[in-house]
Protein backbone atom coordinates (compact mmCIF):
# COMPACT_ATOMS: atom_id res chain seq x y z
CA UNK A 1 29.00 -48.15 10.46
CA UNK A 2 25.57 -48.79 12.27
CA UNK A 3 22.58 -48.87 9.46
CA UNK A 4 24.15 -48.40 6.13
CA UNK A 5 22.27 -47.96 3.77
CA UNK A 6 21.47 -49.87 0.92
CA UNK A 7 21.89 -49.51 -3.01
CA UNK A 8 18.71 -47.59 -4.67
CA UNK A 9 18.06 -48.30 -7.80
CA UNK A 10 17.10 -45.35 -9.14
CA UNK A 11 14.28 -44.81 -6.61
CA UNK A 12 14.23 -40.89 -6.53
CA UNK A 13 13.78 -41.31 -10.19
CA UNK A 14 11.09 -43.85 -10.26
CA UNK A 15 7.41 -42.63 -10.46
CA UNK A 16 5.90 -45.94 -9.21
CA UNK A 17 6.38 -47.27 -5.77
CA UNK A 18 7.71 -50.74 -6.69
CA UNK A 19 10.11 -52.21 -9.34
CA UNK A 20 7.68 -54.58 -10.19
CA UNK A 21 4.87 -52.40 -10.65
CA UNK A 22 7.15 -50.26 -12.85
CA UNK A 23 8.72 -53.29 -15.00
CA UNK A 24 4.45 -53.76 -15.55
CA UNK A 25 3.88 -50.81 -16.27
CA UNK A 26 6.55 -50.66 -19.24
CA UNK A 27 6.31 -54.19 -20.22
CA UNK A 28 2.22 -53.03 -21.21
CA UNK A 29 3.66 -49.72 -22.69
CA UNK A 30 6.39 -51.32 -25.06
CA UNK A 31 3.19 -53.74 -26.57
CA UNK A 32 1.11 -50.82 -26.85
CA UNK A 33 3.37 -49.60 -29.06
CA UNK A 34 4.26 -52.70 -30.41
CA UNK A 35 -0.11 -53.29 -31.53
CA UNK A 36 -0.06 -49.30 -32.52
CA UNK A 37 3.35 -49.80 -35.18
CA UNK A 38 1.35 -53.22 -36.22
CA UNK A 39 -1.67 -51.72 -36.81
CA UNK A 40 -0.08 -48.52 -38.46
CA UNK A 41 2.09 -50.74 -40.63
CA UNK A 42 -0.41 -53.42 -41.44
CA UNK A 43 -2.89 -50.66 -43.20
């Protein structure tokens, strides 16, 4: 069992090379939304 490999995460799925770039990247996207249903509602 030489050089199992390890658990991915969804990698072959993922458009970004890192998680952390990717948890970024829809952390900003969910309060884009977030300002764009504020603004929307607020009118």
């Amino acid at each position: 069992m030489a050089e199992e490999k390890q658990f991915e995460r969804g990698t072959s799925l993922s458009i970004f090379v890192s998680d952390r770039r990717e948890d970024l990247g829809a952390l900003i996207a969910a309060l884009l939304i977030a300002i764009g249903i504020i603004m929307f509602v607020g009118k």
